[in-house]
PDB file of N, CA and C in Angstrom:
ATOM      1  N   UNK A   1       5.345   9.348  10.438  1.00  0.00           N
ATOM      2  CA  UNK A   1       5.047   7.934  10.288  1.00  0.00           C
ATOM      3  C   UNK A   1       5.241   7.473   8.838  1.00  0.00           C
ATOM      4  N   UNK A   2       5.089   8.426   7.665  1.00  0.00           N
ATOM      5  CA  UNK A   2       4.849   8.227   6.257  1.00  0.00           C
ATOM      6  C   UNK A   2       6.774   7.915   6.411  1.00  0.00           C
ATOM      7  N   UNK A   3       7.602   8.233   6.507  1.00  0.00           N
ATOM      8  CA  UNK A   3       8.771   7.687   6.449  1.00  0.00           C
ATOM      9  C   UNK A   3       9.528   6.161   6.629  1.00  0.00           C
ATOM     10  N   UNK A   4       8.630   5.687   8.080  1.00  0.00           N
ATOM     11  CA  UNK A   4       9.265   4.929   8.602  1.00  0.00           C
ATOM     12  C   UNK A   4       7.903   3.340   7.575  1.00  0.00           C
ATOM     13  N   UNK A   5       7.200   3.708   7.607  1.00  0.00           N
ATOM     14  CA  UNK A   5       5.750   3.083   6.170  1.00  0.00           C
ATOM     15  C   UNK A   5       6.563   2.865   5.030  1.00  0.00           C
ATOM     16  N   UNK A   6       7.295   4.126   4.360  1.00  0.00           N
ATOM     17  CA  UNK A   6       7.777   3.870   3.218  1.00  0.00           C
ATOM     18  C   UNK A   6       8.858   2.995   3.496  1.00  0.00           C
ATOM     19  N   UNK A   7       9.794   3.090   3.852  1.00  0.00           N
ATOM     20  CA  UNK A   7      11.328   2.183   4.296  1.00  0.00           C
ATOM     21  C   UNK A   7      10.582   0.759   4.131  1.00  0.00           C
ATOM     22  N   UNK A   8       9.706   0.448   5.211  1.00  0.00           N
ATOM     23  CA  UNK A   8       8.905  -0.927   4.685  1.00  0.00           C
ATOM     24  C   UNK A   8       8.433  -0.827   3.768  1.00  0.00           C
ATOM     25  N   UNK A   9       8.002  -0.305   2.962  1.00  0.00           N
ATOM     26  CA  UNK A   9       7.256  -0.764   1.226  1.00  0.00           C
ATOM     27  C   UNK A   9       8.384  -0.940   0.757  1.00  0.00           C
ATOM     28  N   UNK A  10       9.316   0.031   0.586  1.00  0.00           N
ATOM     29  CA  UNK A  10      10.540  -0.070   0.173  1.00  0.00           C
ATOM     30  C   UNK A  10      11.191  -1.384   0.280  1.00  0.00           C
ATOM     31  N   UNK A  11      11.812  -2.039   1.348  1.00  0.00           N
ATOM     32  CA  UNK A  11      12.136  -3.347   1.877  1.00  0.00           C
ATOM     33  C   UNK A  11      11.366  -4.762   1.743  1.00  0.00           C
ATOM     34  N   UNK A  12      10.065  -3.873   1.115  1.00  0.00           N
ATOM     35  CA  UNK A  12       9.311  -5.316   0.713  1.00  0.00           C
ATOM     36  C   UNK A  12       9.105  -5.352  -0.850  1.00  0.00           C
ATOM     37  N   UNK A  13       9.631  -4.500  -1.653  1.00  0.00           N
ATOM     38  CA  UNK A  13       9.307  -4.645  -2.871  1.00  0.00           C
ATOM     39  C   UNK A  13       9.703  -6.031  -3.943  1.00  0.00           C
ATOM     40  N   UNK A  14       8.771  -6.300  -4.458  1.00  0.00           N
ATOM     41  CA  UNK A  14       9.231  -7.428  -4.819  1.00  0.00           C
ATOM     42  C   UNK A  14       8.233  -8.743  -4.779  1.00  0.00           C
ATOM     43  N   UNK A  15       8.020  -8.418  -3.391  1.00  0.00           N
ATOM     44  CA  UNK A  15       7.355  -9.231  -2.407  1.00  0.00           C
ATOM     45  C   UNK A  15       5.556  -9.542  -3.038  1.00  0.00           C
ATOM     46  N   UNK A  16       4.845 -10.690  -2.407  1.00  0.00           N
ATOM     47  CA  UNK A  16       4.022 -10.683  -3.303  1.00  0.00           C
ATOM     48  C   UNK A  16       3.109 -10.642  -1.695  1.00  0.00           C
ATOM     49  N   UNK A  17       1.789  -9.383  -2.171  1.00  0.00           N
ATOM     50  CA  UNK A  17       0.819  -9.082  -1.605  1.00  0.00           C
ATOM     51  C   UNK A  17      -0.188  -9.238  -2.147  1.00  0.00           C
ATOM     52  N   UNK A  18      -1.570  -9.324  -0.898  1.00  0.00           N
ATOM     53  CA  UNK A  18      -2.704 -10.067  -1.529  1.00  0.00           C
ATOM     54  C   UNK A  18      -4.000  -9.027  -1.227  1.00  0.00           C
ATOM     55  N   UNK A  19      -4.815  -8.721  -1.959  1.00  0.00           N
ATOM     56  CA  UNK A  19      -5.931  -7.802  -2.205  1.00  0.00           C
ATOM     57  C   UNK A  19      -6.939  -8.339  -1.252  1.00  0.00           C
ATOM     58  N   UNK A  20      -8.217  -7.508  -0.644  1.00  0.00           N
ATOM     59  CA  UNK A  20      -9.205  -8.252  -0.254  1.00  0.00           C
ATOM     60  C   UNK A  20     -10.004  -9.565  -0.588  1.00  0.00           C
ATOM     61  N   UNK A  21      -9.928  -9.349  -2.383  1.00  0.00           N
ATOM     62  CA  UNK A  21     -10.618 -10.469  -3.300  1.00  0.00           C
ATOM     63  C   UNK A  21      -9.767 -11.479  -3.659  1.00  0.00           C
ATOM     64  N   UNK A  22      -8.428 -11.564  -2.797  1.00  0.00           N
ATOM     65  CA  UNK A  22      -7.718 -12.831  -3.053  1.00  0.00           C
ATOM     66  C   UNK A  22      -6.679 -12.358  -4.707  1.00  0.00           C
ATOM     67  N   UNK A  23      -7.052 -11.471  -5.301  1.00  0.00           N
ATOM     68  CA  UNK A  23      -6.161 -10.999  -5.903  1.00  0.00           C
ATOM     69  C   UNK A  23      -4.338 -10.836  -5.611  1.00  0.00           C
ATOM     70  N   UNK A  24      -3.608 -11.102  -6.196  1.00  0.00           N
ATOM     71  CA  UNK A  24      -1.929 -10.970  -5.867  1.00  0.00           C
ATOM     72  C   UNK A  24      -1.447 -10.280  -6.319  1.00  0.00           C
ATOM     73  N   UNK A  25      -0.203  -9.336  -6.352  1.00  0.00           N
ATOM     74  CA  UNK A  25       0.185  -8.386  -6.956  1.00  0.00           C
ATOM     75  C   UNK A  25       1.614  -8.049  -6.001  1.00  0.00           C
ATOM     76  N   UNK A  26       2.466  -7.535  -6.829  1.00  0.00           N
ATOM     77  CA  UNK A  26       3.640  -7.452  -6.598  1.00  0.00           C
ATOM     78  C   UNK A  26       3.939  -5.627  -6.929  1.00  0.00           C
ATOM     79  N   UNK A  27       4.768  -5.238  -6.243  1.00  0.00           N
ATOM     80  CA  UNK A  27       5.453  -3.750  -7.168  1.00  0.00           C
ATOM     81  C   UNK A  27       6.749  -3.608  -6.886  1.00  0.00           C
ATOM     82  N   UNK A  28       7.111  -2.091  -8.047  1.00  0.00           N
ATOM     83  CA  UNK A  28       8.681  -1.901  -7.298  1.00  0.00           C
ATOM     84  C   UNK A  28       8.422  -0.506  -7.105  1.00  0.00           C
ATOM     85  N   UNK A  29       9.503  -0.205  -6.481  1.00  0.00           N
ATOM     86  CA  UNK A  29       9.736   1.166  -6.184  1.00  0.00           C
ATOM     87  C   UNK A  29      10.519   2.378  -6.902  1.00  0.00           C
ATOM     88  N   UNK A  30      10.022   3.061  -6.856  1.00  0.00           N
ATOM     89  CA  UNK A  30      10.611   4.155  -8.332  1.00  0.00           C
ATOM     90  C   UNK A  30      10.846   5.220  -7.883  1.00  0.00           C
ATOM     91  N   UNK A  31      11.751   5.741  -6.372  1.00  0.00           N
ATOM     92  CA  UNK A  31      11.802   7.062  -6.051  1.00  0.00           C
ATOM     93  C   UNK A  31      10.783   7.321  -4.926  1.00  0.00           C
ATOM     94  N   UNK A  32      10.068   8.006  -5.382  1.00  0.00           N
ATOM     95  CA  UNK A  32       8.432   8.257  -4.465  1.00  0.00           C
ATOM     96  C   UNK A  32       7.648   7.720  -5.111  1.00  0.00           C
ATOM     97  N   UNK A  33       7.751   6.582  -5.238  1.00  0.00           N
ATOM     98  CA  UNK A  33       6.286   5.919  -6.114  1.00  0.00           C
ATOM     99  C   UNK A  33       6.613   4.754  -6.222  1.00  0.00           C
ATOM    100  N   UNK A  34       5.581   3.561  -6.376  1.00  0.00           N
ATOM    101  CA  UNK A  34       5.655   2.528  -6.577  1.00  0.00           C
ATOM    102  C   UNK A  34       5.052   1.881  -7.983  1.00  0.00           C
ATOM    103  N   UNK A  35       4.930   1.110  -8.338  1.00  0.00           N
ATOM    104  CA  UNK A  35       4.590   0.562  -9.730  1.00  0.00           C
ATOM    105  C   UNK A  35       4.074  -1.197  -9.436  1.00  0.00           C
ATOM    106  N   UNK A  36       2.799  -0.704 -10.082  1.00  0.00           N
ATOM    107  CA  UNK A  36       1.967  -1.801  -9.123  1.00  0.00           C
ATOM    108  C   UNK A  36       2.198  -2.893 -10.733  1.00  0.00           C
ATOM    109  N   UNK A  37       2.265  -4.295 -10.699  1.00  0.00           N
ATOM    110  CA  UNK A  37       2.725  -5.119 -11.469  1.00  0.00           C
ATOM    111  C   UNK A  37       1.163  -5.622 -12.443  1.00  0.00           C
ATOM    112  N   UNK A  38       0.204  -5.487 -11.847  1.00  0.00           N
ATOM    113  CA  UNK A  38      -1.093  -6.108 -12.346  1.00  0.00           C
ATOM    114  C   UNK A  38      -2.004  -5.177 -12.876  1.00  0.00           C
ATOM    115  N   UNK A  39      -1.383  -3.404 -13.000  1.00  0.00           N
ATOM    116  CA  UNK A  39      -2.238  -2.505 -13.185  1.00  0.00           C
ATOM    117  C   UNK A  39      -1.108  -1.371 -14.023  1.00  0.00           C
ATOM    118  N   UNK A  40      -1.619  -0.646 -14.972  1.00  0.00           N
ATOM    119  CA  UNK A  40      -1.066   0.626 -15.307  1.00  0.00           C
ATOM    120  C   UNK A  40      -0.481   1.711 -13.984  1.00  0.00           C
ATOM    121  N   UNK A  41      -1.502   1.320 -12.849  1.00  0.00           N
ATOM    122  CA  UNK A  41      -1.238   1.793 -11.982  1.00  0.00           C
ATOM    123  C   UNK A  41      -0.347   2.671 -11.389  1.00  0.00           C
ATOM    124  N   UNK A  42       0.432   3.568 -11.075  1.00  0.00           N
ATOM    125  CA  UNK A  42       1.443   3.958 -10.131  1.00  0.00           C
ATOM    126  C   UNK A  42       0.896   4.982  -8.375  1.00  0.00           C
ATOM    127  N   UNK A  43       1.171   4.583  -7.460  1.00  0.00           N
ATOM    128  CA  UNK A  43       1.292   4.954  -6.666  1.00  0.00           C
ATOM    129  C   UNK A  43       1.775   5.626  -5.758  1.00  0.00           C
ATOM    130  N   UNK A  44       1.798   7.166  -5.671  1.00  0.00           N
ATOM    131  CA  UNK A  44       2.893   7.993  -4.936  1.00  0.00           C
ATOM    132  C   UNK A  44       2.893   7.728  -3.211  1.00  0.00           C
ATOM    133  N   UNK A  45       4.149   8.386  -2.925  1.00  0.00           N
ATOM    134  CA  UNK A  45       4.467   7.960  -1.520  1.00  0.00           C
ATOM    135  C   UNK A  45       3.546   9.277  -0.530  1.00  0.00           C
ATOM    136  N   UNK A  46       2.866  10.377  -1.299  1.00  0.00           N
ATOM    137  CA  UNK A  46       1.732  10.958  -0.948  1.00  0.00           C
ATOM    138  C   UNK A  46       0.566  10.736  -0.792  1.00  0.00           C
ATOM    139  N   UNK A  47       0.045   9.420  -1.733  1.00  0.00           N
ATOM    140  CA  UNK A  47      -1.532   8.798  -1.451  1.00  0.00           C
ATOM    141  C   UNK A  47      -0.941   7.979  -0.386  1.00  0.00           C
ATOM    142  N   UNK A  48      -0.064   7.321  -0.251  1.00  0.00           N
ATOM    143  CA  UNK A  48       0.161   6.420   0.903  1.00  0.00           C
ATOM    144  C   UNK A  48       0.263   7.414   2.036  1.00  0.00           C
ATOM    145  N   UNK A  49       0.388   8.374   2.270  1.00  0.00           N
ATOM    146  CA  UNK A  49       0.818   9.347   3.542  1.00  0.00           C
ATOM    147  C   UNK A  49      -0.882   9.869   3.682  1.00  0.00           C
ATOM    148  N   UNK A  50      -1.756   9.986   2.746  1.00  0.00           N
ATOM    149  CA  UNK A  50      -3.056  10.515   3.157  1.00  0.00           C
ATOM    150  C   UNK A  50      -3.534   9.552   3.220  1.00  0.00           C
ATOM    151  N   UNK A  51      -3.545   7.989   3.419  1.00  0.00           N
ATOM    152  CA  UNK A  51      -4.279   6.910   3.555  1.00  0.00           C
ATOM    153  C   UNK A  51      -3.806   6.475   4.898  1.00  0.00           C
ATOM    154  N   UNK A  52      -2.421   6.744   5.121  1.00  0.00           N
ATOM    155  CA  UNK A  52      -2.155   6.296   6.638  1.00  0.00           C
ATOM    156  C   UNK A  52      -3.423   7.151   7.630  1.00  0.00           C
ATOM    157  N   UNK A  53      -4.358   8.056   6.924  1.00  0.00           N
ATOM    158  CA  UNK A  53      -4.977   9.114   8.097  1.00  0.00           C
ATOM    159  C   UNK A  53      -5.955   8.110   8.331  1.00  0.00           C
ATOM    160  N   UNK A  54      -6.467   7.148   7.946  1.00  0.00           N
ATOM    161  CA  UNK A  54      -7.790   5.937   7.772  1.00  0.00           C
ATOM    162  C   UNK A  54      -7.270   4.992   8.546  1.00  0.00           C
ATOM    163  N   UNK A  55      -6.043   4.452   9.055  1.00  0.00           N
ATOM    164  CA  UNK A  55      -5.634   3.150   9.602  1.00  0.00           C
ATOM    165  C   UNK A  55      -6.030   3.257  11.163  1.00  0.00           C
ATOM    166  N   UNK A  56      -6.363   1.828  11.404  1.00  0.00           N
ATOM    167  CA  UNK A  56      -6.845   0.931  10.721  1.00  0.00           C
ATOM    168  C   UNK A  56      -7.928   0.137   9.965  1.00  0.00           C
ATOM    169  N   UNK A  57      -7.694  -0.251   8.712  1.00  0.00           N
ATOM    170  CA  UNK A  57      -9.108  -0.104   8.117  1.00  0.00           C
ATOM    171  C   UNK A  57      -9.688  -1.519   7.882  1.00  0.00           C
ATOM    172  N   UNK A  58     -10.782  -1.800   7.787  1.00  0.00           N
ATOM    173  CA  UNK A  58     -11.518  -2.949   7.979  1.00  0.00           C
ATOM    174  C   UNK A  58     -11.766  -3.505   6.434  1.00  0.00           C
ATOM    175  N   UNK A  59     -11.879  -2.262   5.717  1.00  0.00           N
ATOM    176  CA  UNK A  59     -12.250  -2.242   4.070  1.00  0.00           C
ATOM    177  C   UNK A  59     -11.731  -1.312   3.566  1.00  0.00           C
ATOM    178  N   UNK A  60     -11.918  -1.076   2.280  1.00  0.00           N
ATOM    179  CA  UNK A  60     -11.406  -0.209   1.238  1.00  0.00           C
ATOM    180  C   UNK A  60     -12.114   1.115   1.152  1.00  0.00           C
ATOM    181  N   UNK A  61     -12.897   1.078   1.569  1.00  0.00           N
ATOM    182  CA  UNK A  61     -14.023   2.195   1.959  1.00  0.00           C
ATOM    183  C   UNK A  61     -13.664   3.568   1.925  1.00  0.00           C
ATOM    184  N   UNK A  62     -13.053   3.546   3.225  1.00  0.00           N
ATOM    185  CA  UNK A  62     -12.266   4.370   3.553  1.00  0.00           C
ATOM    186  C   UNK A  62     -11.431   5.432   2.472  1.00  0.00           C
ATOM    187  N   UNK A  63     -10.992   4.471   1.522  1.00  0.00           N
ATOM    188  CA  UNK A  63      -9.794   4.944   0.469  1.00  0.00           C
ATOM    189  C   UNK A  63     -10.579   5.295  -0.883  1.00  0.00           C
ATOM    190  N   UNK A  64     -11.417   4.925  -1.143  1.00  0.00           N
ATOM    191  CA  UNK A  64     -11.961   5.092  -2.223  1.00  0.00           C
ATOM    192  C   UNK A  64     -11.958   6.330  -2.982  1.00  0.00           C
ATOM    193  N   UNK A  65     -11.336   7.491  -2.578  1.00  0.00           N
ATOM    194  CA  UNK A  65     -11.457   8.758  -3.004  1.00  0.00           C
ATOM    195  C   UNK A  65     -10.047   8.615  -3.871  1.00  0.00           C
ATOM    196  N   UNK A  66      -8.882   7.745  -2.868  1.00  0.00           N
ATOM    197  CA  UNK A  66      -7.533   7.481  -3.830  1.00  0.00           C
ATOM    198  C   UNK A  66      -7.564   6.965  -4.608  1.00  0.00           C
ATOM    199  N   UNK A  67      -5.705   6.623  -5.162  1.00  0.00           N
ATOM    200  CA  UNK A  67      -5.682   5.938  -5.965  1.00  0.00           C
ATOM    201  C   UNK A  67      -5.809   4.845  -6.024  1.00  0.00           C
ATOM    202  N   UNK A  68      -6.170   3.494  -6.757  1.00  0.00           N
ATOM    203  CA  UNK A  68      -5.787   2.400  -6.222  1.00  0.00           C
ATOM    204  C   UNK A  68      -5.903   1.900  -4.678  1.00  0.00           C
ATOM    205  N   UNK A  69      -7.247   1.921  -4.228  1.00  0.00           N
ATOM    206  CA  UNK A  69      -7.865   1.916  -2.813  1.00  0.00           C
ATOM    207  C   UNK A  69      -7.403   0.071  -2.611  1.00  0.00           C
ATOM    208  N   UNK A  70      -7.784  -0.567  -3.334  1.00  0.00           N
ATOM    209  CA  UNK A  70      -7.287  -1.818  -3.003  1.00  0.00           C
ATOM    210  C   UNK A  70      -5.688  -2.031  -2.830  1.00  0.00           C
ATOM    211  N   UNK A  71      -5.434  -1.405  -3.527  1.00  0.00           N
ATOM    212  CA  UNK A  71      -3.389  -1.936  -3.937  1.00  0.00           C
ATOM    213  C   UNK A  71      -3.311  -1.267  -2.322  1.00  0.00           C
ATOM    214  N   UNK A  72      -3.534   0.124  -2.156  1.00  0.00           N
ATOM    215  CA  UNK A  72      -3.412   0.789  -0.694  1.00  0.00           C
ATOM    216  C   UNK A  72      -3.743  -0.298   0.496  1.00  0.00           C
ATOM    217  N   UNK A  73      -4.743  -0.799   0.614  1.00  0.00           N
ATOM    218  CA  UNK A  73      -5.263  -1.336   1.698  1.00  0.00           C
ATOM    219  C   UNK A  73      -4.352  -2.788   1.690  1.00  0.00           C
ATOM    220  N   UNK A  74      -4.108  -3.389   0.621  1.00  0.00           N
ATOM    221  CA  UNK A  74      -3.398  -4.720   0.680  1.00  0.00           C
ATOM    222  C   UNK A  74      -1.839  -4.646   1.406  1.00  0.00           C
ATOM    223  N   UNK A  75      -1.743  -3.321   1.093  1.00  0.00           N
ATOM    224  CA  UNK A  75      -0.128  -3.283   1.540  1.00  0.00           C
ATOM    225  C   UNK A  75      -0.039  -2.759   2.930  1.00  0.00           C
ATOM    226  N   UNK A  76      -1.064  -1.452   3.108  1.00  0.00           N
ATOM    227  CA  UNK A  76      -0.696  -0.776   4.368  1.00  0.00           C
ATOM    228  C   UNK A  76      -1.084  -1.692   5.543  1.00  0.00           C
ATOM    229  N   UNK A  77      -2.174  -2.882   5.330  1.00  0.00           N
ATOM    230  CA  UNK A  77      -2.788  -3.803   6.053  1.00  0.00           C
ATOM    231  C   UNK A  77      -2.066  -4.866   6.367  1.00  0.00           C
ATOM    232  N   UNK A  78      -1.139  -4.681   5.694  1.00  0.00           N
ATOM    233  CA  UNK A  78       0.001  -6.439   5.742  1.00  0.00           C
ATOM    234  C   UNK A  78       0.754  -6.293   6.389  1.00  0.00           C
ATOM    235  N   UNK A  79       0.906  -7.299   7.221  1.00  0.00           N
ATOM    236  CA  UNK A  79       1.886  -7.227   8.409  1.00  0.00           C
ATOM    237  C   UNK A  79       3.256  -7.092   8.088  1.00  0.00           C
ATOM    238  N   UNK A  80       3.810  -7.162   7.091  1.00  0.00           N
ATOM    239  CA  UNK A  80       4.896  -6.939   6.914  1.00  0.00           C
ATOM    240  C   UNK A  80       5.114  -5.253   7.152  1.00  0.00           C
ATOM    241  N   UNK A  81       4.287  -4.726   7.068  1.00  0.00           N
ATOM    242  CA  UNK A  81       4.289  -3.354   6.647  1.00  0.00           C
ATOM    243  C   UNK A  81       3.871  -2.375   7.575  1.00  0.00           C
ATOM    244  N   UNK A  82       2.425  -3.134   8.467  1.00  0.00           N
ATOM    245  CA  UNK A  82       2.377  -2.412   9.708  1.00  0.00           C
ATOM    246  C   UNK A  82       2.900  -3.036  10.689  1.00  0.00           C
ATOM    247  N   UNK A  83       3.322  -3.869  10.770  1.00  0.00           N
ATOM    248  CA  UNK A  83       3.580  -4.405  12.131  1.00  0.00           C
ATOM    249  C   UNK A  83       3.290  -4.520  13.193  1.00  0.00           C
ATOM    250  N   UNK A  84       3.122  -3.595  14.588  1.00  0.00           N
ATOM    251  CA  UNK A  84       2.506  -3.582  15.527  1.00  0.00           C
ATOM    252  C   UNK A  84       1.930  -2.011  15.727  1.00  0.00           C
ATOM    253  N   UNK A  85       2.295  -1.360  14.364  1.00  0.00           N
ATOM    254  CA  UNK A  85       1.686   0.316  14.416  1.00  0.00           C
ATOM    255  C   UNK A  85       0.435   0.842  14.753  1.00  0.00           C
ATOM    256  N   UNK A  86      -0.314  -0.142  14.086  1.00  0.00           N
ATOM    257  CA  UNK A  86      -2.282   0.013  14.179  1.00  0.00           C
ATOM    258  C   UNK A  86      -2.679  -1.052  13.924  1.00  0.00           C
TER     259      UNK A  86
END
């Protein structure tokens, strides 16, 4: 599933996504990783593959052990991204 997840992050980079707190944020993609625009941040395509194990999630809760539990939840939660998966 972490393949066909990434291709969409991938295809949406650029794109502007929105945090629980109404926060916005944009990234790009760097290989296996993304680069979050509003944070030092970077994000591998491995925290996204151990966060898909939580979907679908109601809150950030869940993620809090990762990186960047919000940037995670804004993206894997957006319909662009899951679509009709979970």
């Amino acid at each position: 599933m972490i393949e066909q997840v990434w291709k969409r992050i991938s295809q949406n980079e650029g794109q502007v996504f929105k945090q629980i707190k109404g926060g916005e944020f944009t990234y790009k993609v760097s290989g296996n990783t993304i680069e979050l625009d509003r944070t030092n941040r970077n994000v591998s395509k491995g925290t996204f593959a151990e966060a898909l194990k939580y979907v679908p999630l109601e809150n950030t809760v869940p993620l809090q052990k990762l990186q960047a539990p919000s940037y995670l939840f804004a993206i894997l939660m957006d319909q662009r991204i899951r679509k009709n998966d979970w």
